[in-house]
Protein backbone atom coordinates (compact mmCIF):
# COMPACT_ATOMS: atom_id res chain seq x y z
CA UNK A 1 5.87 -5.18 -3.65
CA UNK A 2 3.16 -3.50 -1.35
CA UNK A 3 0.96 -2.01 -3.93
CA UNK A 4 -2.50 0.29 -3.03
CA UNK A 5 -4.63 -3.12 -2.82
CA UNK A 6 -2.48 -4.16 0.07
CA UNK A 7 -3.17 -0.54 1.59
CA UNK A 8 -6.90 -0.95 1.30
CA UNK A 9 -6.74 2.05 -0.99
CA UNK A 10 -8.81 2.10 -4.14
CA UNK A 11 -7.84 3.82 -7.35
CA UNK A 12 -10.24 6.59 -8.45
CA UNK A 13 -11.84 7.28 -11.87
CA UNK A 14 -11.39 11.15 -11.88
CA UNK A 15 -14.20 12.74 -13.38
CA UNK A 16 -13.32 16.04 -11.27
CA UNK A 17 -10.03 18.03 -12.23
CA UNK A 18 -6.47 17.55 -11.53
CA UNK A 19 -6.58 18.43 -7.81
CA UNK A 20 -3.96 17.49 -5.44
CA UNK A 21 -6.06 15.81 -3.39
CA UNK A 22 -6.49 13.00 -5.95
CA UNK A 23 -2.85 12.77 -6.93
CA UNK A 24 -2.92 15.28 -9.68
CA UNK A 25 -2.69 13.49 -12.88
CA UNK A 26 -1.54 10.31 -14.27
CA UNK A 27 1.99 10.30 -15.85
CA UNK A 28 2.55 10.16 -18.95
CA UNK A 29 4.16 6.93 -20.02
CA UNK A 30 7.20 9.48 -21.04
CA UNK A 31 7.52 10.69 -17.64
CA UNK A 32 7.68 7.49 -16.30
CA UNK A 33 10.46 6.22 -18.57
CA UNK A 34 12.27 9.52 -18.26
CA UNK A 35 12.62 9.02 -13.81
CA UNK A 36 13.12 5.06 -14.16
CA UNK A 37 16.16 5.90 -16.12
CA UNK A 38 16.66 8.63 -13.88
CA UNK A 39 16.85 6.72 -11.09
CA UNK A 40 19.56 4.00 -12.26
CA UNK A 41 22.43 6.37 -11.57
CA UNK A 42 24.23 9.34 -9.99
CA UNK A 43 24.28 12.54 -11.21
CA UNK A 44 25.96 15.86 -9.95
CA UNK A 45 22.07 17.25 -9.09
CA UNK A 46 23.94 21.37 -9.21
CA UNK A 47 24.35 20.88 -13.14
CA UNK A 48 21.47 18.62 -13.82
CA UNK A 49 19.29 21.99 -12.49
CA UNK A 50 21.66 24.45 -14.87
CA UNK A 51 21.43 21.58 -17.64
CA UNK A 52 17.52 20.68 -17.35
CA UNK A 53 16.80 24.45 -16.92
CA UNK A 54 18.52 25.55 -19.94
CA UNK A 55 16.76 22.92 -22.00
CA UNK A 56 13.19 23.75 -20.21
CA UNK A 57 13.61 27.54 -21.19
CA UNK A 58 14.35 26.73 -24.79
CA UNK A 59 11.41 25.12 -24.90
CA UNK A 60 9.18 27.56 -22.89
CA UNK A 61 10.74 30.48 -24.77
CA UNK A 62 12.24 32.21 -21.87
CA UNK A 63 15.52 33.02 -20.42
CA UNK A 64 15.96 30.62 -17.97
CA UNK A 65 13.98 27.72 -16.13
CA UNK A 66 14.03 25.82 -12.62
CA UNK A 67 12.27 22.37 -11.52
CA UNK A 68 11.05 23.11 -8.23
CA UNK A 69 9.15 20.12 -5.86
CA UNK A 70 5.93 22.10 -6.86
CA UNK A 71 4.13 25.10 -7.54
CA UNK A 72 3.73 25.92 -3.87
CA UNK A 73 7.69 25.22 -3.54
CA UNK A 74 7.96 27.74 -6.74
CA UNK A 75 6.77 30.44 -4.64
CA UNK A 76 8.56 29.65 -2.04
CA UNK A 77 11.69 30.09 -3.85
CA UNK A 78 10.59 33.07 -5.78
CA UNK A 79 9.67 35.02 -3.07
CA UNK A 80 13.39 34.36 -1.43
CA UNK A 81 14.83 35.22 -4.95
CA UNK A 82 13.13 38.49 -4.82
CA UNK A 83 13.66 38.87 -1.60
CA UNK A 84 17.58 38.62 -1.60
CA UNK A 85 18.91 38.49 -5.33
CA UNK A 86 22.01 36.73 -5.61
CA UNK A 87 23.30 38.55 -2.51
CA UNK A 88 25.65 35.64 -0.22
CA UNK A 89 25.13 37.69 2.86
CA UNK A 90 21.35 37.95 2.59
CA UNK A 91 20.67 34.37 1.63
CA UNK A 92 22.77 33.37 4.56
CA UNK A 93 20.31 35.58 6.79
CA UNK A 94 17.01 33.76 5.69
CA UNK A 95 18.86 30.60 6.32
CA UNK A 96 19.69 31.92 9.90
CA UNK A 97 16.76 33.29 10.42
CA UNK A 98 17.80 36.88 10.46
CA UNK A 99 16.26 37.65 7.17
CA UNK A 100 15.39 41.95 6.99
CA UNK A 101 11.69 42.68 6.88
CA UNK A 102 10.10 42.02 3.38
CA UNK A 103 6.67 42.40 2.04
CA UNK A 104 4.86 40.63 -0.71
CA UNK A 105 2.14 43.02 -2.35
CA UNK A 106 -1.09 40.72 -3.54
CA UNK A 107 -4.64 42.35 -4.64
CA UNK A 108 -7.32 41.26 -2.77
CA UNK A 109 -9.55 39.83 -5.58
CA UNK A 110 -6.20 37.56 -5.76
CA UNK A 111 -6.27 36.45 -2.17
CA UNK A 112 -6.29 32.40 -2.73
CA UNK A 113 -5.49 29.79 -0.52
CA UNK A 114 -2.17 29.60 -1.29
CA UNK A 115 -0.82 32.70 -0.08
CA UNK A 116 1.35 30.73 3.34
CA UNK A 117 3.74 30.23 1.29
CA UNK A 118 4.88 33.39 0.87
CA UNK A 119 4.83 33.64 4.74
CA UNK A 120 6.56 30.30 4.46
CA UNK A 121 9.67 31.97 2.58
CA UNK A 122 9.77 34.58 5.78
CA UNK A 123 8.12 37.57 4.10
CA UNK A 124 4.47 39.34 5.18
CA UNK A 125 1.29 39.70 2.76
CA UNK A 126 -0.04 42.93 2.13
CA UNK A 127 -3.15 42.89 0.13
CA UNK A 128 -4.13 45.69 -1.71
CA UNK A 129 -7.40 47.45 -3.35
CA UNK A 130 -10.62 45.63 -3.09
CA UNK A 131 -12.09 42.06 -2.81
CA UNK A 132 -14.96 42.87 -5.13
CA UNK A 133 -14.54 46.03 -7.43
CA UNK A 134 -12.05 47.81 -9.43
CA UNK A 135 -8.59 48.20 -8.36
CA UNK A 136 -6.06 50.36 -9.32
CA UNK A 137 -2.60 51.33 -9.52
CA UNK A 138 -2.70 53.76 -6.80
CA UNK A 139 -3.89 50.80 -4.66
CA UNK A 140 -0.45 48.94 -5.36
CA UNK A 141 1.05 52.17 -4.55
CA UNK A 142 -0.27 52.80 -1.43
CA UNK A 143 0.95 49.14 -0.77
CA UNK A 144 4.30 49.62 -1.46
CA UNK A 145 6.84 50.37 1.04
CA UNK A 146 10.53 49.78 1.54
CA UNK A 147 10.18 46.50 2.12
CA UNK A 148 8.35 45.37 -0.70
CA UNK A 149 10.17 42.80 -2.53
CA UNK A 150 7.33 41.84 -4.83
CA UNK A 151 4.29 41.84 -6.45
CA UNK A 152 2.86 38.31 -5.80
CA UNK A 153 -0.30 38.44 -9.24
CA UNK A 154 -2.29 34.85 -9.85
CA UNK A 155 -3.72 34.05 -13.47
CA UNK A 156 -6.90 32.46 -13.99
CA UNK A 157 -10.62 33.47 -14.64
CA UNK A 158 -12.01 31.98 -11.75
CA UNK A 159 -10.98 35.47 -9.49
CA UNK A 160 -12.93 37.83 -8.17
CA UNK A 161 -13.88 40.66 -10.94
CA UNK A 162 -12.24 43.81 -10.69
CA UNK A 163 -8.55 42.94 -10.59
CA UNK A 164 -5.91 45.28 -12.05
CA UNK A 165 -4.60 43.23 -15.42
CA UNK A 166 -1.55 41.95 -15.49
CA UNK A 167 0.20 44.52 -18.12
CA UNK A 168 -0.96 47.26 -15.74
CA UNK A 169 0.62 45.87 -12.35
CA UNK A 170 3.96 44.95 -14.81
CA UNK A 171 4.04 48.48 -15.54
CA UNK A 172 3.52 49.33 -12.55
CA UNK A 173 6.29 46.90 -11.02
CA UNK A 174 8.62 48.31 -13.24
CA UNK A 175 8.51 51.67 -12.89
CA UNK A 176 9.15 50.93 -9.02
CA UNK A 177 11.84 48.43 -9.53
CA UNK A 178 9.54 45.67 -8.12
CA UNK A 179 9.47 41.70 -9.58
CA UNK A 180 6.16 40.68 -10.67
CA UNK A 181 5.48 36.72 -10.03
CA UNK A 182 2.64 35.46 -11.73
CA UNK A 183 1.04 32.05 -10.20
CA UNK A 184 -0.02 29.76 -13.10
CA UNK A 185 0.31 26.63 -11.46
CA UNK A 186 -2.95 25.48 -13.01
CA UNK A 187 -3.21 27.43 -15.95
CA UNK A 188 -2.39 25.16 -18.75
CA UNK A 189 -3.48 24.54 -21.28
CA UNK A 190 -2.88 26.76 -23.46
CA UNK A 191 0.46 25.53 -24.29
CA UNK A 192 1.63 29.56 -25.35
CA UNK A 193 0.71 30.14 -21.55
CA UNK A 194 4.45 28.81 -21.04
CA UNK A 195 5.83 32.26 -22.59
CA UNK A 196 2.50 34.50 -22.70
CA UNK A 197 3.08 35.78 -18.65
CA UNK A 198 6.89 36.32 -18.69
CA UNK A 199 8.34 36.88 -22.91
CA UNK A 200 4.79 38.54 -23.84
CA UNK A 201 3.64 40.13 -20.68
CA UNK A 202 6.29 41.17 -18.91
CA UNK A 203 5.95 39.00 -15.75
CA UNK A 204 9.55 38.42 -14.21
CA UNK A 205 8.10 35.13 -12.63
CA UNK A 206 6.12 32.65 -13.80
CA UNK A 207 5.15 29.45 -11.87
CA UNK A 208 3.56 26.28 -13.01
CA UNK A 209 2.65 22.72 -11.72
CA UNK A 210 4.25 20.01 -13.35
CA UNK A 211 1.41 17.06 -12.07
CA UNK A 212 -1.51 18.65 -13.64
CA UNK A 213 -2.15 18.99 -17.82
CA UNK A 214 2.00 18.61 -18.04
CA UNK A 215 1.35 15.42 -17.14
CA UNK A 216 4.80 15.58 -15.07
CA UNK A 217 5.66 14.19 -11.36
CA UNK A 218 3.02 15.32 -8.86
CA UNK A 219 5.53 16.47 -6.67
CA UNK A 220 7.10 18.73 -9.78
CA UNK A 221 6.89 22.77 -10.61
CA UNK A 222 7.95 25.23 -13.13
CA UNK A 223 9.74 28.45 -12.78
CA UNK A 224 10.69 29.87 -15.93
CA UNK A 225 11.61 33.50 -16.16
CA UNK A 226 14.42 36.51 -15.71
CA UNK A 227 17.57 34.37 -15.31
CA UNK A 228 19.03 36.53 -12.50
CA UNK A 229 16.13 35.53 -10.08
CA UNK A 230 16.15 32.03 -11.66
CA UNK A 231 19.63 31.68 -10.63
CA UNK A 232 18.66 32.88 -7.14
CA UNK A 233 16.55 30.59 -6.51
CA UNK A 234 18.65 27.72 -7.41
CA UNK A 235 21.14 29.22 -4.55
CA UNK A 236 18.67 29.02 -1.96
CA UNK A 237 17.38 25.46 -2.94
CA UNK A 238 18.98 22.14 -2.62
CA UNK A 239 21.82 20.83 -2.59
CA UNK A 240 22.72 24.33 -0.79
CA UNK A 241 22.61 24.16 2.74
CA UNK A 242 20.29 26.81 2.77
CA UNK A 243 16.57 27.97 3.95
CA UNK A 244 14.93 26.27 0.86
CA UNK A 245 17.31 23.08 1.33
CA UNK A 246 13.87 21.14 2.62
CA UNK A 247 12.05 21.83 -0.75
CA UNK A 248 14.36 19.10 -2.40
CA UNK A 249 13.93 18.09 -6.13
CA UNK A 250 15.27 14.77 -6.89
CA UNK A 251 17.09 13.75 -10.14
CA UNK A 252 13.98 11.84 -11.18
CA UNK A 253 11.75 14.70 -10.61
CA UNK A 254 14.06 16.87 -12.53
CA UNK A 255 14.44 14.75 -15.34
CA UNK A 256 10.75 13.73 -15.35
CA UNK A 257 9.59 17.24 -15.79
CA UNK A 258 11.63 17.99 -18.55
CA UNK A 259 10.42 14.81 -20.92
CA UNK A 260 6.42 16.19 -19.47
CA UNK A 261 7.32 19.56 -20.95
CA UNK A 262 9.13 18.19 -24.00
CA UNK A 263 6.03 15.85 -24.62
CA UNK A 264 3.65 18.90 -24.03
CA UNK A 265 5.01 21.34 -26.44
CA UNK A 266 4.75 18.94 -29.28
CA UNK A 267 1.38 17.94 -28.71
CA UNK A 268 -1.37 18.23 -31.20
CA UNK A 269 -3.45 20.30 -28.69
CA UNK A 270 -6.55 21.05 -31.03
CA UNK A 271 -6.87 17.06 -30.97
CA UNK A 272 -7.14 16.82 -26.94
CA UNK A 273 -9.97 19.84 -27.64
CA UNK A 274 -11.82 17.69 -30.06
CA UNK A 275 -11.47 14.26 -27.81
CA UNK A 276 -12.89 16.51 -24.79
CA UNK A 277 -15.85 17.96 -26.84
CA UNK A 278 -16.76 14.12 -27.70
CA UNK A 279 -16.75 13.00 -24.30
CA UNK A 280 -18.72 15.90 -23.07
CA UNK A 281 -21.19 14.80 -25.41
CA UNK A 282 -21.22 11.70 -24.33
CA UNK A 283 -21.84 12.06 -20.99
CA UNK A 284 -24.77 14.97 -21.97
CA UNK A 285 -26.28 11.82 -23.80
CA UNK A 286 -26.03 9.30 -21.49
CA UNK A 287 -27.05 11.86 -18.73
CA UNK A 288 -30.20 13.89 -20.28
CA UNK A 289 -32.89 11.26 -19.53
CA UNK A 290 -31.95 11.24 -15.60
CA UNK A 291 -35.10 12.51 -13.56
CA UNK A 292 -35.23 16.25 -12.27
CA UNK A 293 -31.57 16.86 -13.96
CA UNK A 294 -30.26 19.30 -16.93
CA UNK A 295 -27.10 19.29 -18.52
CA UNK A 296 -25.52 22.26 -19.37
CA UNK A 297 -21.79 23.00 -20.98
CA UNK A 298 -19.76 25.60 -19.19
CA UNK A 299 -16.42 26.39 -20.95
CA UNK A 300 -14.67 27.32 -17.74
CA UNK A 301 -13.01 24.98 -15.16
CA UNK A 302 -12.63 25.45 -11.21
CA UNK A 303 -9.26 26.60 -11.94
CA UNK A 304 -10.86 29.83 -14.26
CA UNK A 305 -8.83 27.92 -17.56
CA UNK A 306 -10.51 28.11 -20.44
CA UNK A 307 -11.58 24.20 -20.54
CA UNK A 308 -15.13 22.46 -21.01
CA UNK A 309 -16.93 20.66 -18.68
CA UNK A 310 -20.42 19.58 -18.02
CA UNK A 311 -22.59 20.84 -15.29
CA UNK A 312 -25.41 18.65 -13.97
CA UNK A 313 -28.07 20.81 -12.33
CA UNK A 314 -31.16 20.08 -10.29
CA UNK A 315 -33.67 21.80 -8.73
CA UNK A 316 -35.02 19.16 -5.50
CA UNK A 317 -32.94 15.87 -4.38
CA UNK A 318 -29.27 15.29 -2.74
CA UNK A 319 -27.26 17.57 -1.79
CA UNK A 320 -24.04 18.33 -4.29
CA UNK A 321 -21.65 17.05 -1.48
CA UNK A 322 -23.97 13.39 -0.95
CA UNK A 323 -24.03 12.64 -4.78
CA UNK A 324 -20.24 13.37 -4.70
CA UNK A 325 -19.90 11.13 -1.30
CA UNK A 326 -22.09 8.41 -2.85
CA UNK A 327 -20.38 8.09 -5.80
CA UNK A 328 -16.19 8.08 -3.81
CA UNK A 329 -17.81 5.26 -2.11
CA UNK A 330 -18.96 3.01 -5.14
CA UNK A 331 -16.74 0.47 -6.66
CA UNK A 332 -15.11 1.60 -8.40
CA UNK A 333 -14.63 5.22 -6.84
CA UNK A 334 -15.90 7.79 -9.26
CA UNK A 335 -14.66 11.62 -8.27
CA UNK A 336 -16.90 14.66 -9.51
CA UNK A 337 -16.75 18.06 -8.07
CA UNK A 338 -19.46 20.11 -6.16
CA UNK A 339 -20.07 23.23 -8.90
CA UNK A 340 -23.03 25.24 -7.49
CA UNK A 341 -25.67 24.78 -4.59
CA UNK A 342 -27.80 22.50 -6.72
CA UNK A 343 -24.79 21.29 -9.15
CA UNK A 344 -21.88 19.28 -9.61
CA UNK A 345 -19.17 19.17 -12.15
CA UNK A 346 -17.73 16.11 -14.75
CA UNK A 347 -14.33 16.71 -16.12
CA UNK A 348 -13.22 15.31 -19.68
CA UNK A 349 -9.70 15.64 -19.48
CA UNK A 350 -8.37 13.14 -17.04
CA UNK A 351 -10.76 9.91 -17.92
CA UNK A 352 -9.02 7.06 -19.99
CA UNK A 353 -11.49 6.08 -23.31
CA UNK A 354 -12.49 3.15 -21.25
CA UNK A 355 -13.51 5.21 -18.15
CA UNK A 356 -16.19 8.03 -20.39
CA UNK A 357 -18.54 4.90 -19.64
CA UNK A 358 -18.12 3.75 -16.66
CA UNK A 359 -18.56 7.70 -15.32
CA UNK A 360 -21.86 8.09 -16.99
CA UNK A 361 -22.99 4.20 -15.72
CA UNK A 362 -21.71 5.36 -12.02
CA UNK A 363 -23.96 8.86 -11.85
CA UNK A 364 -26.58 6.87 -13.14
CA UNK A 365 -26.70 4.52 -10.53
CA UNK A 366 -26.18 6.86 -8.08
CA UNK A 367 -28.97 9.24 -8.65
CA UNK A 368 -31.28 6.28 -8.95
CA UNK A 369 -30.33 5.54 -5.18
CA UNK A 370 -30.36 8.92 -3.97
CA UNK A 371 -33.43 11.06 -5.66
């Protein structure tokens, strides 16, 4: 079997966050049984989605659930759901490309990076209020028009101030008759996050990844929400013939998402707090002595969760991006994150026990070759 030696790729100790870009996360052993078994045999895939998603919103508290081919794919689908209901005629439009006009509504402090794929699923962006300041309600009004088919709202602390709170644009969707679909893809843990957007907030949407803390299949996502829309979605996606036919999830993926979420829920998640507290310390320990540097904790991710992670600052020496460079190109490859001008970031929650060591003994090294 070709394996990543024979590519010339290296494996990477992750020190930086569960970013695409370094495969997400590693699967839990679970997950990995779960999509061998998976794979052994045929399966009608039409009621292994209604099957899978009927477990997966019994355990996410919500009225239904769909395994997508990840987040971005989840909005994808969404935004058609929203876009068409359950309609035959209007799904068969998108997938000729005669869809009607539709608009997606999306504050500007919530303008991310990940906003083509609403374009993707054929509809147009309109942002709304303000980048930086308040905005309010008459802002999403003045958006709306008669071909809004949604309010597109993204969780996570790491926005721009000012945004109108997610109970208030609920309300607000509501009293117009609009869906709200709230992109979580990254905002887990908590675990009550599952629920919290769509059974406690309102939300008739939510959308997670299934490669980051679920530990799941990279290429893996999580709708749960109002079952009508749910079941829209599922008639736009494969096996149907339809626009969303590209954004196929396998059996594997399907099934490998649902023993991530079953592991998840069941976790003892104020032990993974405690583990990450000891190998922050750690790393402050093994870090503090290092010329020109300080250590400080900062209890909010790149993603805006509410997870710890150390922050090494310095006033004079390399550059954020040349420390991170230097240390992708040591063996083995360590990744940290640029967190500041003068900063970079070390995250606890992806490292093995054997790796806490081998990150502090790599930054070490490093910063005695570059300051």
């Amino acid at each position: 079997m070709t394996n990543y030696a024979d590519l010339g790729i290296r494996p990477i100790v992750n020190a930086a966050g569960r970013y695409t870009a370094f495969g997400g996360s590693v699967m839990a052993p679970e997950v990995v049984s779960a999509m061998v078994e998976a794979a052994s045999c045929h399966v009608s895939i039409p009621a292994l989605h209604e099957a899978a998603g009927a477990r997966l919103a019994e355990l996410t508290n919500n009225d239904a659930a769909y395994v997508t081919t990840g987040a971005g794919a989840g909005i994808v689908l969404a935004v058609l759901a929203a876009a068409t209901g359950d309609d035959p005629e209007l799904i068969i439009r998108h997938a000729e490309g005669r869809a009607l006009p539709a608009e997606v509504i999306v504050q500007r402090a919530h303008a991310i990076p990940y906003l083509p794929a609403i374009r993707l699923a054929g509809a147009t962006v309109v942002e709304a209020g303000v980048r930086l300041g308040a905005t309010a309600a008459a802002d999403l009004a003045a958006a709306t028009t008669d071909r809004t088919v949604a309010i597109f709202h993204v969780a996570g602390g790491h926005l721009a101030p000012g945004a109108l709170p997610l109970p208030e644009v609920v309300a607000y969707g509501r009293q117009r008759g609009i869906p709200v679909i709230v992109d979580a893809a990254a905002q887990l843990p908590p675990v009550s996050n599952l629920w919290a957007f769509t059974r406690d907030a309102g939300a008739d949407l939510a959308l997670f990844s299934g490669g980051k803390d679920l530990l799941g299949p990279q290429a893996s996502g999580l709708v749960v929400g109002r079952a009508d829309l749910i079941e829209a979605m599922r008639l736009h996606g494969s096996p149907n013939q339809r626009l969303a036919r590209a954004l196929k999830t396998g059996k594997e993926e399907i099934m490998g998402l649902l023993a991530a979420v079953e592991r998840y829920v069941a976790l003892d998640h104020d032990a993974r707090a405690r583990r990450w507290d000891d190998i922050l310390q750690n790393w402050a320990d093994g870090l503090a002595d290092l010329p020109g540097v300080r250590m400080t904790r900062s209890e909010e991710n790149e993603a805006g969760q509410e997870l710890p992670r150390l922050i090494m600052q310095w006033r004079s020496g390399p550059a954020p991006t040349e420390l991170v460079a230097h240390l992708a190109g040591q063996d083995p490859a360590v990744g940290i994150v640029k967190a500041g001008p003068m900063a970079v970031g070390l995250t606890p929650e992806i490292v093995t026990d054997d790796e806490v060591a081998v990150v502090v003994a790599a930054v070490r090294r490093a910063w005695a070759e570059l300051y």
